[in-house]
Protein backbone atom coordinates (compact mmCIF):
# COMPACT_ATOMS: atom_id res chain seq x y z
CA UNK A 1 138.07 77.50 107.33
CA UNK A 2 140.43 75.98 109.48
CA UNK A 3 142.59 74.45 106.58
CA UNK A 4 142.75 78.22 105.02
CA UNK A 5 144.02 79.34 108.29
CA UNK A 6 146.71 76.69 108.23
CA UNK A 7 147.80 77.50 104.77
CA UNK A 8 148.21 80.93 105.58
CA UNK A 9 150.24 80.43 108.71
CA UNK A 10 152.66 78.75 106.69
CA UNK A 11 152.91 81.69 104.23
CA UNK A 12 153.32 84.16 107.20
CA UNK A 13 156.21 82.21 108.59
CA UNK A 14 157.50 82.20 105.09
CA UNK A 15 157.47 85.97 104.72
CA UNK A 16 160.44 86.29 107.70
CA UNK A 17 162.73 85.01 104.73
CA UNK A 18 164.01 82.36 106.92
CA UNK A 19 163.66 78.75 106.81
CA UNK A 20 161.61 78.08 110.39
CA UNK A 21 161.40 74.38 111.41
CA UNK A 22 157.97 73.53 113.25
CA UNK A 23 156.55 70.31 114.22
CA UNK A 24 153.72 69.66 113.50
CA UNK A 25 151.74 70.03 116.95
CA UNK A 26 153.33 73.73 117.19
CA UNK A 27 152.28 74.75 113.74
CA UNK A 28 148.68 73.26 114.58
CA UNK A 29 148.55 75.04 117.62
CA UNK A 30 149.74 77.96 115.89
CA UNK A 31 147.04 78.26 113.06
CA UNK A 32 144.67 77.44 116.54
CA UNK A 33 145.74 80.83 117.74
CA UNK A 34 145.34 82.47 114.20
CA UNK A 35 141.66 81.22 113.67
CA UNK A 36 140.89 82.61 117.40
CA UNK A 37 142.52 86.21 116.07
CA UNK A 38 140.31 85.87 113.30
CA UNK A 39 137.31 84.78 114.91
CA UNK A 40 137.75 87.90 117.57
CA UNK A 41 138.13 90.41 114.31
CA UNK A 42 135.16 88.78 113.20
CA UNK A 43 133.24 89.66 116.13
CA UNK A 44 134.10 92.94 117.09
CA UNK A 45 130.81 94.96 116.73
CA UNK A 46 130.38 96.98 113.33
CA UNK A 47 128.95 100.49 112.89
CA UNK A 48 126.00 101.70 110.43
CA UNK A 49 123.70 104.34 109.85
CA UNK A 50 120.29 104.27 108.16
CA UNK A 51 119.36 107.29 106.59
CA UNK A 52 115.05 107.58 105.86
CA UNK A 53 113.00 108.86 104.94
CA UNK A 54 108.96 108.39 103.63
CA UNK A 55 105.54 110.16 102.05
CA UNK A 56 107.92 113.19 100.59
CA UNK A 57 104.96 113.03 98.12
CA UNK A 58 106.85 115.17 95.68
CA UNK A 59 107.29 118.58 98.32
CA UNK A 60 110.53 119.84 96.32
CA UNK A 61 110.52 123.03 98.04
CA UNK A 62 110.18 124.17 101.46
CA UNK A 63 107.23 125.20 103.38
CA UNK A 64 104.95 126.56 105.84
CA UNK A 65 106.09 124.60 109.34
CA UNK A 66 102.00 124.36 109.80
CA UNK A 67 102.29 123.26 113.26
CA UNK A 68 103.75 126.47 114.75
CA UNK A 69 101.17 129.16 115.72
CA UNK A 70 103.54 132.16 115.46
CA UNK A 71 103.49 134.40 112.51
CA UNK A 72 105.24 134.40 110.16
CA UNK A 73 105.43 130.80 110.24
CA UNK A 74 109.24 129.30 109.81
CA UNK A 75 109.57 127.67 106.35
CA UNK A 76 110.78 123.73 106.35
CA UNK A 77 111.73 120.74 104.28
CA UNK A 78 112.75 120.83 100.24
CA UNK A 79 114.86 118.20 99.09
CA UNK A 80 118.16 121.11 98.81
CA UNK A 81 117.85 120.74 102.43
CA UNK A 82 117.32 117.12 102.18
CA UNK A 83 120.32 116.85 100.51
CA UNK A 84 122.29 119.19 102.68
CA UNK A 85 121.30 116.87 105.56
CA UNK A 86 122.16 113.19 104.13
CA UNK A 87 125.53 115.14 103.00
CA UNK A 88 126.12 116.27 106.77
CA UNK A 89 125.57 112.85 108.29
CA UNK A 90 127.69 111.13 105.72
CA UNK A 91 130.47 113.83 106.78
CA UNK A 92 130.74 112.53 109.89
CA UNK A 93 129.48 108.85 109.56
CA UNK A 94 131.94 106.30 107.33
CA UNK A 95 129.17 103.30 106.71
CA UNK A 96 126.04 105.20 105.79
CA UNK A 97 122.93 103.36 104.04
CA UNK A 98 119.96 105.68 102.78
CA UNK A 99 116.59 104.42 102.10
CA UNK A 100 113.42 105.86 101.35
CA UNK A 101 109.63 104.36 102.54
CA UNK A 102 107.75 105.43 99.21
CA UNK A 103 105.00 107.44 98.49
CA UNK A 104 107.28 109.88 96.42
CA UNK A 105 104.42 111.01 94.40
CA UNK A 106 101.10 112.97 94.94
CA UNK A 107 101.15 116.32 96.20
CA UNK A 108 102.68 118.70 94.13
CA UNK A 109 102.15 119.37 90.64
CA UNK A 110 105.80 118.34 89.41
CA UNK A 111 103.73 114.85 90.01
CA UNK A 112 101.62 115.86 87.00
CA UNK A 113 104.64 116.57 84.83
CA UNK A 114 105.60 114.56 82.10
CA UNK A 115 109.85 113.87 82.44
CA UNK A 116 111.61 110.77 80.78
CA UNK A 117 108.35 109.21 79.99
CA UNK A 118 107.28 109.35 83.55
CA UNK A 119 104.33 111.95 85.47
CA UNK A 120 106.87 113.04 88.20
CA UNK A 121 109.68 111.74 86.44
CA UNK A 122 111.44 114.94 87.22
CA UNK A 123 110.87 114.40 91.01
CA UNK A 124 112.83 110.77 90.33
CA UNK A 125 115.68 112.62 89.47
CA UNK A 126 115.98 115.02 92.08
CA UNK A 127 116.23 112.26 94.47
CA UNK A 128 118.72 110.66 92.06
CA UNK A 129 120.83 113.32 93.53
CA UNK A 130 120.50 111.91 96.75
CA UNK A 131 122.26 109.11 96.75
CA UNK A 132 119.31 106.60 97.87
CA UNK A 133 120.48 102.90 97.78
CA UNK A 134 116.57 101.26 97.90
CA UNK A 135 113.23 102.49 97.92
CA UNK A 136 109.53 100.53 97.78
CA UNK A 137 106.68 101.93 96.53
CA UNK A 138 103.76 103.29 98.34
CA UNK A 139 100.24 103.44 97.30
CA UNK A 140 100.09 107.56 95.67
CA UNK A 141 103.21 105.93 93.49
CA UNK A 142 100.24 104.20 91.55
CA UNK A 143 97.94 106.99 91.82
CA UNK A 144 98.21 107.43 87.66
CA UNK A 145 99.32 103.98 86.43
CA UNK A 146 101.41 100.87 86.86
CA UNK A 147 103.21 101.56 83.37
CA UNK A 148 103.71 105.12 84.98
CA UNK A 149 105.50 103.64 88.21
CA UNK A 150 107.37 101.22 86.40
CA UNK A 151 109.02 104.24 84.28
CA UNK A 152 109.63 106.27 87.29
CA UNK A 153 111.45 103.03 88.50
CA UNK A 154 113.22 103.26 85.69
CA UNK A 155 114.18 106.86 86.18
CA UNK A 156 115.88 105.82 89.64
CA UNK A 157 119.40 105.05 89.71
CA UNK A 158 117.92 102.95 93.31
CA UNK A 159 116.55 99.70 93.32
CA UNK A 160 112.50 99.10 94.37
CA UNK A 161 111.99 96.69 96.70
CA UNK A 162 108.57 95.18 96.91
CA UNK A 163 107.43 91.44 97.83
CA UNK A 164 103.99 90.55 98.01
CA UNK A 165 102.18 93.20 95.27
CA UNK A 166 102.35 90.74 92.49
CA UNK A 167 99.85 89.31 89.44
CA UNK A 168 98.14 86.19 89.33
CA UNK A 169 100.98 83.96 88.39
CA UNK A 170 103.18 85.79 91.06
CA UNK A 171 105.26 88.05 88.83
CA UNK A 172 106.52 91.37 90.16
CA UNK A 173 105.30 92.87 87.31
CA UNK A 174 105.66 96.73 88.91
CA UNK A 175 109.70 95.81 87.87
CA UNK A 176 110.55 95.47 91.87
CA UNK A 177 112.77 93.05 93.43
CA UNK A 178 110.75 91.32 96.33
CA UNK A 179 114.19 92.08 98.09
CA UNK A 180 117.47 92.66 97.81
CA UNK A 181 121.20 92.08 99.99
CA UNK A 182 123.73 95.13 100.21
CA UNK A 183 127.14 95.13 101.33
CA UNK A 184 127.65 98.09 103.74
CA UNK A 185 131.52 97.51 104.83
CA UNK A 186 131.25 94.30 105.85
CA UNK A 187 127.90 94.34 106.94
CA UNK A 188 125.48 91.99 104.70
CA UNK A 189 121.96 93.83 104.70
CA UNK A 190 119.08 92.22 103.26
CA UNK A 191 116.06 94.78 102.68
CA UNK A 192 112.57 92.94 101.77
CA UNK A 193 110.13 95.40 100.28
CA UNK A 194 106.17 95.69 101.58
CA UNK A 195 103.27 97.82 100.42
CA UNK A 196 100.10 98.10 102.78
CA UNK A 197 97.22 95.07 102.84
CA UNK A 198 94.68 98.22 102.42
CA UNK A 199 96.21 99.12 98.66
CA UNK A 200 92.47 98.14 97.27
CA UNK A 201 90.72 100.33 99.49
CA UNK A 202 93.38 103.39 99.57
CA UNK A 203 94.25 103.87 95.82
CA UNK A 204 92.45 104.08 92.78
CA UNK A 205 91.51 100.18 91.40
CA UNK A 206 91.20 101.36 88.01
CA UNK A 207 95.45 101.26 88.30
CA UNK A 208 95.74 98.11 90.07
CA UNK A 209 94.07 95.82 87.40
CA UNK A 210 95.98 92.75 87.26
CA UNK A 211 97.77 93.16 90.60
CA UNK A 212 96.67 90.86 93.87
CA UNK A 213 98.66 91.39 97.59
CA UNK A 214 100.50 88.29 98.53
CA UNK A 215 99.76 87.63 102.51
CA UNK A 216 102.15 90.16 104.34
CA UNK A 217 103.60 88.24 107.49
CA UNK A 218 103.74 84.81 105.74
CA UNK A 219 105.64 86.55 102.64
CA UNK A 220 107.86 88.57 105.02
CA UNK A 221 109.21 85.32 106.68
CA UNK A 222 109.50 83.10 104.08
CA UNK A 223 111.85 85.77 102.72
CA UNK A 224 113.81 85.92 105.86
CA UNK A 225 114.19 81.89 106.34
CA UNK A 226 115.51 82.69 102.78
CA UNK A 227 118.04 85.02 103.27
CA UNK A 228 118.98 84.93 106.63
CA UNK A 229 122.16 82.50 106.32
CA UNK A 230 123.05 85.42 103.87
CA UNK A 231 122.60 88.37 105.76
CA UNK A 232 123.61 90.35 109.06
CA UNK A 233 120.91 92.59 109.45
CA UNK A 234 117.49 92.24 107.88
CA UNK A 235 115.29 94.99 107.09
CA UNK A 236 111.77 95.30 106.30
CA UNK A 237 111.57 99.10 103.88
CA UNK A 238 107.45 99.22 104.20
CA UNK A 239 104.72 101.16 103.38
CA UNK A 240 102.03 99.92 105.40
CA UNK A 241 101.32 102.46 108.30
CA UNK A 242 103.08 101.86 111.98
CA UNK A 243 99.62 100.18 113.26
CA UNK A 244 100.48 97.19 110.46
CA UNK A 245 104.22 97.46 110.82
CA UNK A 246 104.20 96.62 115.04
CA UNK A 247 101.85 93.56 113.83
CA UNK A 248 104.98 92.85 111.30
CA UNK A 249 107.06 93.07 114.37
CA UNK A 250 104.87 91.02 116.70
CA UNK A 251 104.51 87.85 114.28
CA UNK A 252 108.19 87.48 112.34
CA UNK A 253 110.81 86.05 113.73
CA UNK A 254 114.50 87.09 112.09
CA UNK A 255 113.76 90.62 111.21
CA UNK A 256 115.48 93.42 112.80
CA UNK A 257 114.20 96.62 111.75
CA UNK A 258 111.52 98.00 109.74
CA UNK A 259 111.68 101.43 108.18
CA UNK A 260 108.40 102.19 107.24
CA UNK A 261 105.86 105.04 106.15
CA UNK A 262 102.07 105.54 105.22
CA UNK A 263 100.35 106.40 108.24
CA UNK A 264 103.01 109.87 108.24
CA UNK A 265 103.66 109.00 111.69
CA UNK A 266 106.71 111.66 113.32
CA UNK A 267 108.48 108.73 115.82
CA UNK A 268 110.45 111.05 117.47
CA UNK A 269 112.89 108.31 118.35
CA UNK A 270 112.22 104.68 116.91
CA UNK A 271 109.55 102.11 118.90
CA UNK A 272 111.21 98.68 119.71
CA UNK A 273 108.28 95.53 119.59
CA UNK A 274 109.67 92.17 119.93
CA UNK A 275 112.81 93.25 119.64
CA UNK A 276 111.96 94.70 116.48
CA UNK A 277 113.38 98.12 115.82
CA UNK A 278 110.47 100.53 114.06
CA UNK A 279 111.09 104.01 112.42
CA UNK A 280 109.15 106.44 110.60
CA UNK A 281 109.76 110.14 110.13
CA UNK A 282 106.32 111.81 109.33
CA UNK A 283 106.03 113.20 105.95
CA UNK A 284 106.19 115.81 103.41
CA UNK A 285 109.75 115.89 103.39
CA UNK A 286 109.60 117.55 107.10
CA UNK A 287 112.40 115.23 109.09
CA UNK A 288 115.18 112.76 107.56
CA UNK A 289 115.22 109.68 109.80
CA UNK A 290 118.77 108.94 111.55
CA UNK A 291 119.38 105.50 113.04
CA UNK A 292 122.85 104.73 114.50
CA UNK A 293 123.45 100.63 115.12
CA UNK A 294 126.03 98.22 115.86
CA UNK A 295 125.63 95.19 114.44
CA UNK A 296 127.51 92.01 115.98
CA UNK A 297 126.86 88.10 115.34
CA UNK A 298 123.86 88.45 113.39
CA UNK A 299 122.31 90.83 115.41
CA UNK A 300 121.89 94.54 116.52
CA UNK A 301 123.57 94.96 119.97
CA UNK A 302 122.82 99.12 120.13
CA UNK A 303 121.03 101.87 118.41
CA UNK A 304 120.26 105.32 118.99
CA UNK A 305 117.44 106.94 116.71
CA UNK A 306 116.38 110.50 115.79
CA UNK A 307 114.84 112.53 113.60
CA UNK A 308 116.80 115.51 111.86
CA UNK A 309 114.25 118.12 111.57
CA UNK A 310 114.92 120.41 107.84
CA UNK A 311 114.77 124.31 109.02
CA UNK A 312 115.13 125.65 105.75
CA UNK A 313 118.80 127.81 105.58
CA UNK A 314 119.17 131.17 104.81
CA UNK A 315 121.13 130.36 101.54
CA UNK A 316 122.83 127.12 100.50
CA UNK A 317 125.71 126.54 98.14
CA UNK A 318 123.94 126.26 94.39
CA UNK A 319 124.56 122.48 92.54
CA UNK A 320 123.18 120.45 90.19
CA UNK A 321 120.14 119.50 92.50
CA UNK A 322 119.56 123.10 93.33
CA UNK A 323 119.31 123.48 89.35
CA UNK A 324 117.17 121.19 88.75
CA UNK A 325 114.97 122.65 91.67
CA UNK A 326 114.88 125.40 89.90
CA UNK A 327 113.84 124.48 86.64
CA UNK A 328 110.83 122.78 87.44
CA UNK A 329 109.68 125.12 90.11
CA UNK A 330 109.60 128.07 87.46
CA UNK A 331 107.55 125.73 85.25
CA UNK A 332 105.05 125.12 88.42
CA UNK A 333 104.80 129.07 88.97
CA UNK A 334 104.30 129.64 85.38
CA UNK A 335 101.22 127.00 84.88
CA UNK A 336 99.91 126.96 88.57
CA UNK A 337 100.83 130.32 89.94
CA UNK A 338 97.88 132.25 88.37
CA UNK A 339 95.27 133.65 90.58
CA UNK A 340 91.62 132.62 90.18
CA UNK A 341 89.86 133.64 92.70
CA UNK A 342 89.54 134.69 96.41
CA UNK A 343 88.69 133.68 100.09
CA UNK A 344 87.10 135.80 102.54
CA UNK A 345 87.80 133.41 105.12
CA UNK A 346 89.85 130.21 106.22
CA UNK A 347 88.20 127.21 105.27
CA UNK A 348 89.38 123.93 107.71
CA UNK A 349 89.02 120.24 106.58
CA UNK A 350 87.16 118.28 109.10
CA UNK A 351 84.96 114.83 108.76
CA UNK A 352 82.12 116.47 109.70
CA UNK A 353 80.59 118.80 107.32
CA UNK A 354 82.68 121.65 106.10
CA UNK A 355 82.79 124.91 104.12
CA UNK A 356 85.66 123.07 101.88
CA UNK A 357 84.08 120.07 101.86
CA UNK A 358 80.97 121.28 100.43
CA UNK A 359 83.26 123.62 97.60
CA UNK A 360 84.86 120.34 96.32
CA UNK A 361 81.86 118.63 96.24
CA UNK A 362 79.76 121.69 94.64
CA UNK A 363 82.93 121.90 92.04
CA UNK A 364 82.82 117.82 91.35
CA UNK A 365 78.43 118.33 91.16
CA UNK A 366 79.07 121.47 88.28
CA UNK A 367 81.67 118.57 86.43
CA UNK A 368 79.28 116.26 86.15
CA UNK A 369 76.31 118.75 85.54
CA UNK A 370 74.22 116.68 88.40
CA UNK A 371 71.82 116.93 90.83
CA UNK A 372 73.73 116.42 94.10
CA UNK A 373 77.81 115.91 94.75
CA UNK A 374 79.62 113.89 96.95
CA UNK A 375 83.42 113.03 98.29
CA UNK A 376 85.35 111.55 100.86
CA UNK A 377 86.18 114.12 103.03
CA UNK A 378 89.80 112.25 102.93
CA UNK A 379 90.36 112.83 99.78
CA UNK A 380 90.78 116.64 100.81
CA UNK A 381 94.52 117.25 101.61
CA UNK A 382 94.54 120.69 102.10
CA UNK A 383 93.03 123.78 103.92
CA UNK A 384 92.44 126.74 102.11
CA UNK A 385 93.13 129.67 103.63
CA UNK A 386 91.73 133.67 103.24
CA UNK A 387 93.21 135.65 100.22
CA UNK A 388 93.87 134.69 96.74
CA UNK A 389 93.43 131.69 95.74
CA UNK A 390 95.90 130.29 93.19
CA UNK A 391 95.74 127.19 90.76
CA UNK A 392 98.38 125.30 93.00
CA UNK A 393 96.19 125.96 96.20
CA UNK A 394 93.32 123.81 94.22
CA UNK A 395 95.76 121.13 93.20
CA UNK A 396 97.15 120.78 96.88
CA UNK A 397 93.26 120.95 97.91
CA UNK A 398 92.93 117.44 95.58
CA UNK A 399 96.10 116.52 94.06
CA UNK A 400 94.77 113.34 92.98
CA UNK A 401 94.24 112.36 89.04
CA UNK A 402 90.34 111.62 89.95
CA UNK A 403 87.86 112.36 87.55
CA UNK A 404 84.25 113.14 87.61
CA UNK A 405 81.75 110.51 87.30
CA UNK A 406 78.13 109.80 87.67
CA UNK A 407 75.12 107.67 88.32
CA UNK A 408 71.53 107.86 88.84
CA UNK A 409 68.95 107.03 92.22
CA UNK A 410 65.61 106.88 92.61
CA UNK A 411 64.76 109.73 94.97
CA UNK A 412 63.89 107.03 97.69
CA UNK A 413 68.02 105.78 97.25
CA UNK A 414 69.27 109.51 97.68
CA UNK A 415 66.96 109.58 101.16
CA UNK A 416 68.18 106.59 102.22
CA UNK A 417 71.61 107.79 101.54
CA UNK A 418 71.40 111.03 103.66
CA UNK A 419 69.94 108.82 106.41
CA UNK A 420 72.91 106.87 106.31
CA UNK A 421 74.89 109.92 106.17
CA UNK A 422 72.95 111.39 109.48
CA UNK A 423 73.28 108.51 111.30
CA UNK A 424 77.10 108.89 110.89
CA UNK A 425 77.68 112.65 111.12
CA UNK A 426 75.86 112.32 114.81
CA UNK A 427 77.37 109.49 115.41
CA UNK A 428 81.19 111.29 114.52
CA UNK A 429 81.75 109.43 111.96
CA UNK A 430 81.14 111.06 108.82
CA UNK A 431 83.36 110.46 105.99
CA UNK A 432 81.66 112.17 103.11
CA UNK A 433 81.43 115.82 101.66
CA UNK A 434 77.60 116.94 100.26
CA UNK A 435 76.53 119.63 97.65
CA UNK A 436 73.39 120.18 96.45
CA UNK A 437 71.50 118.93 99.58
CA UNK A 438 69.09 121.11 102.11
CA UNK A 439 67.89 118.85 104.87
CA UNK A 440 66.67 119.50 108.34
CA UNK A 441 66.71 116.54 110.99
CA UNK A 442 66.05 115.99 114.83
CA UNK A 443 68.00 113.48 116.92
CA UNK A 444 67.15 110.62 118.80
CA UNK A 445 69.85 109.56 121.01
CA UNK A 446 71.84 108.09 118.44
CA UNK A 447 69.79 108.07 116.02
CA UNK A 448 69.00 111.30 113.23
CA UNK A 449 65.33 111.69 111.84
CA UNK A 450 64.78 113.66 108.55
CA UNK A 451 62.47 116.52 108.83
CA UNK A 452 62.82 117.97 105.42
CA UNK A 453 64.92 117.43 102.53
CA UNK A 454 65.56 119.15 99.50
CA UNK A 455 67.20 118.91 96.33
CA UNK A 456 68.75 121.86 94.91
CA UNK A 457 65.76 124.26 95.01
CA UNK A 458 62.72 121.56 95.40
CA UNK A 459 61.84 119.19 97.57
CA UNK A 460 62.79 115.05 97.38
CA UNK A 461 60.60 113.52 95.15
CA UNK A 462 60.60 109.56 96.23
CA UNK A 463 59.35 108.65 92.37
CA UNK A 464 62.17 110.57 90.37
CA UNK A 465 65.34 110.32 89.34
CA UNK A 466 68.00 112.18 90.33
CA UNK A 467 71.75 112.40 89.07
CA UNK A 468 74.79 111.99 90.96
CA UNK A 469 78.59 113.00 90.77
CA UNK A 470 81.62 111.61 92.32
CA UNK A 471 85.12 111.12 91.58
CA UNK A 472 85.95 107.49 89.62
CA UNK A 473 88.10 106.86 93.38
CA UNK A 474 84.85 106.78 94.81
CA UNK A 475 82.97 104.91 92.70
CA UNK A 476 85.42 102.07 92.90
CA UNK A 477 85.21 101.68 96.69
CA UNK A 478 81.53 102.83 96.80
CA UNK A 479 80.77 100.08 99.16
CA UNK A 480 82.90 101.67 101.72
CA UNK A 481 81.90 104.93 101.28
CA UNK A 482 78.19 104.70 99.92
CA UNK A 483 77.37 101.55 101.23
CA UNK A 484 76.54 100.40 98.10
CA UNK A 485 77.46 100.04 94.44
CA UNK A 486 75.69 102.00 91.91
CA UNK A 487 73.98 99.89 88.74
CA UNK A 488 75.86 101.62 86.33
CA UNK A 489 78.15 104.71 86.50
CA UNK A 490 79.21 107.12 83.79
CA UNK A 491 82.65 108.60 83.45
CA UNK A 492 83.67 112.21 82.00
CA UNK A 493 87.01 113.46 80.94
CA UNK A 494 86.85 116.04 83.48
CA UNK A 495 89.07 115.41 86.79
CA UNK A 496 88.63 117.03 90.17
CA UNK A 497 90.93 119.39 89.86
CA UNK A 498 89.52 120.97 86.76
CA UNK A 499 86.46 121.05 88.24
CA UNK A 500 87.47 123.43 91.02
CA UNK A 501 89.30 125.69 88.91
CA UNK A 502 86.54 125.81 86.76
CA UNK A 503 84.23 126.76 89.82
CA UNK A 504 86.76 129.48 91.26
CA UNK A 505 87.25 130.91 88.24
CA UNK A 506 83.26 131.33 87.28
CA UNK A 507 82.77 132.86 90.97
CA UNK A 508 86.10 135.07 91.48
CA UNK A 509 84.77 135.03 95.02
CA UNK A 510 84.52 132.63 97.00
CA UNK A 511 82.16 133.40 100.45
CA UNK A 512 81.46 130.51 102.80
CA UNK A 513 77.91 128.43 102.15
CA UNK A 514 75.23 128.17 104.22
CA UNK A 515 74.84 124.93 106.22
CA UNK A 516 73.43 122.08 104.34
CA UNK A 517 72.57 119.76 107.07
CA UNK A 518 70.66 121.20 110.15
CA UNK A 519 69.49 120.53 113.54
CA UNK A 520 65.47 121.32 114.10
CA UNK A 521 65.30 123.06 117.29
């Protein structure tokens, strides 16, 4: 370095047009006092923004601010006001970086329509419009296929970042970069891509044939030893939940700041863990994540993060985006708009047992023309509320690609399954939805005792054989939610969401169910 600094002095002096004599101490002293200038530019602390956000899970258009408890409720989030957000910041911000936390997909039919050989291909594009520079994928990304995300990778004009979801022989086969090093005016960035060590037990393992999870905190920092020499700034862009990303934090050593989703945590302003800068901005396209840094020698030396929350405008200047918007949300209202039935009263998710609950799982028992039904209450993502019901309130109620299967038990199995299920709903903590059952129990303590149980209109019968229906989601992580794994399961080509329709539609209206599980006095 010094020798390029002496070579350039003598240029410099050249460019007076006069011949200047210098011996050879001065000029040495002189390129001294150029490599100090140069070392001082160097080090003058450099602005950037991050832009985030995470879990949009394909909300296009705005909505219902749930939260507030006036009427009507204010409407909030869309990617037009997405857009008219990043577009403000970068206004008034000249180094801007925008990255999004994944789980793009899942939650709105657009997900379920084919665009560029992609389900939610059209979604991709939207946020083409953007301007995202990275993304990684989260776990509803491969809630239809790995082929499926790969194309919707494709689609995106931004780069997918992911490190440790890989096959046997270590190949990022989902067409990710394990990470990746941006220039942001000066400013090298390296962003390493993560997706949660719960993938198996969260998503559908009928899509993740093939794939195994590299070890997260040992694959995060042999990526940073890596790249570190390279880089400025390191970022981890995760998808793991903000429990597993401050255990990131608290076992790396290099990394700088982690912009994360999954657990839809709303960090008001970022939390800092060994000296670890963490972000997240909630979900459903809701907030757009705003983090303000210097960066000097290798590190970040200030910050200042917020979250941007997206009122929805009275009217905002039409564009391509806007267009686009548009188009598919007339195809949505066409297909999904048509009333089916009706409410005659709000029905509230909850793990305990549940008027909505028991309607999925009566819909998913009708599928599979069984005996009894039964879901994860999580898998139930929306309330549904008094009035007409609508195809697109069922598909937000389970906007999943699940499909009805089932399996047999003796009637002793399905007894020893409610007792299980007792044990946990007086307990809190129940995690499954029942139709078809009528039991009475007493409690002991902590314990539940089965007074009576039937099945649909008759009584148990220990000797005989009973049918059961579930989704193929639960069937694959039965040992979670069962605690055990059926002999043999059958599918159908029926998913959840057909199911439900199917149900609303046969009954027009809907009136809440009496209590399957109750207390003896």
């Amino acid at each position: 370095m010094l020798y390029h600094v002496y070579s350039s002095s003598n240029q410099l002096l050249s460019l007076f047009g006069k011949s200047v004599k210098m011996n050879r101490q001065t000029l040495f002293l002189f390129s001294i006092f150029l490599f100090s200038l140069y070392n001082i530019a160097c080090a003058q602390p450099k602005a950037l923004t991050i832009l985030h956000t995470n879990d949009l899970h394909a909300n296009f258009l705005p909505h219902e601010a749930a939260w507030i408890r006036s009427e009507p409720k204010p409407l909030v989030g869309g990617l037009l006001e997405l857009q008219y957000a990043i577009d403000s910041v970068r206004k008034t911000k000249t180094n801007v970086l925008t990255l999004d936390a994944g789980d793009d997909m899942t939650g709105n039919p657009i997900s379920e329509i084919l665009e560029k050989n992609a389900y939610g291909g059209g979604f991709i594009e939207m946020l083409n419009h953007m301007g995202y520079e990275a993304w990684t994928p989260g776990n509803h990304d491969l809630d239809i296929s790995q082929e499926n995300l790969r194309n919707l990778i494709a689609i995106a004009k931004h780069p997918a970042v992911n490190a440790n979801a890989v096959d046997s022989a270590g190949n990022h086969v989902l067409n990710t970069k394990p990470y990746i090093i941006l220039n942001k005016d000066g400013i090298r960035v390296g962003l390493i891509g993560l997706i949660t060590e719960e993938l198996f037990h969260v998503t559908n393992t009928n899509n993740l044939k093939g794939l195994k999870l590299l070890p997260v905190i040992e694959t995060t920092q042999k990526i940073i030893d890596e790249i570190d020499d390279q880089t400025d700034l390191i970022v981890a862009v995760t998808h793991k939940g903000v429990d597993e990303d401050s255990v990131l934090a608290m076992n790396t050593k290099g990394l700088d700041i982690i912009i994360g989703g999954h657990s839809h945590t709303r960090l008001k302003t970022p939390k800092f863990i060994n000296n670890v800068i963490i972000a997240q901005t909630g979900a459903n396209c809701e907030n757009l994540g705003v983090i303000d840094l210097e960066v000097e020698n290798d590190k970040v030396t200030k910050y200042n993060g917020e979250l941007v929350q997206l009122w929805k405008h009275e009217s905002l200047p039409a564009n391509d985006l806007s267009k686009l918007i548009d188009e598919f949300k007339s195809r949505i209202e066409k297909e999904y708009g048509v009333e089916v039935g009706s409410l005659t009263e709000d029905w509230k998710r909850s793990n305990n047992e549940t008027s909505i609950g028991y309607f999925v799982a009566d819909a998913i028992r009708l599928g599979g023309n069984a005996d009894l039904g039964v879901t994860n209450s999580s898998g139930i993502r929306k309330d549904l509320l008094k009035g007409p019901v609508t195809k697109l309130n069922l598909f937000e109620v389970g906007p999943f690609r699940n499909f009805v299967c089932t399996f047999s038990l003796s009637g002793k199995e399905v007894r020893a399954l409610i007792q299980k299920h007792l044990n946990a709903l007086v307990n809190n903590k129940a995690n499954l939805q029942y139709a078809g059952v009528h039991c009475t129990y007493s409690v002991n303590g902590t314990e539940a005792t089965i007074e009576k149980l039937s099945i649909g209109d008759s009584e148990l019968d220990d000797a005989k054989t009973y049918t059961v229906a579930t989704t193929d989601f639960l069937i694959n992580q039965a040992d979670k939610y069962l605690g055990f794994i059926p002999n043999a399961s059958t599918p159908t080509e029926e998913t959840m969401f057909n199911a439900m329709v199917s149900k609303v539609t046969k009954e027009k209206g809907l009136t809440t169910p009496a209590m399957q599980f109750v207390k003896a006095n």
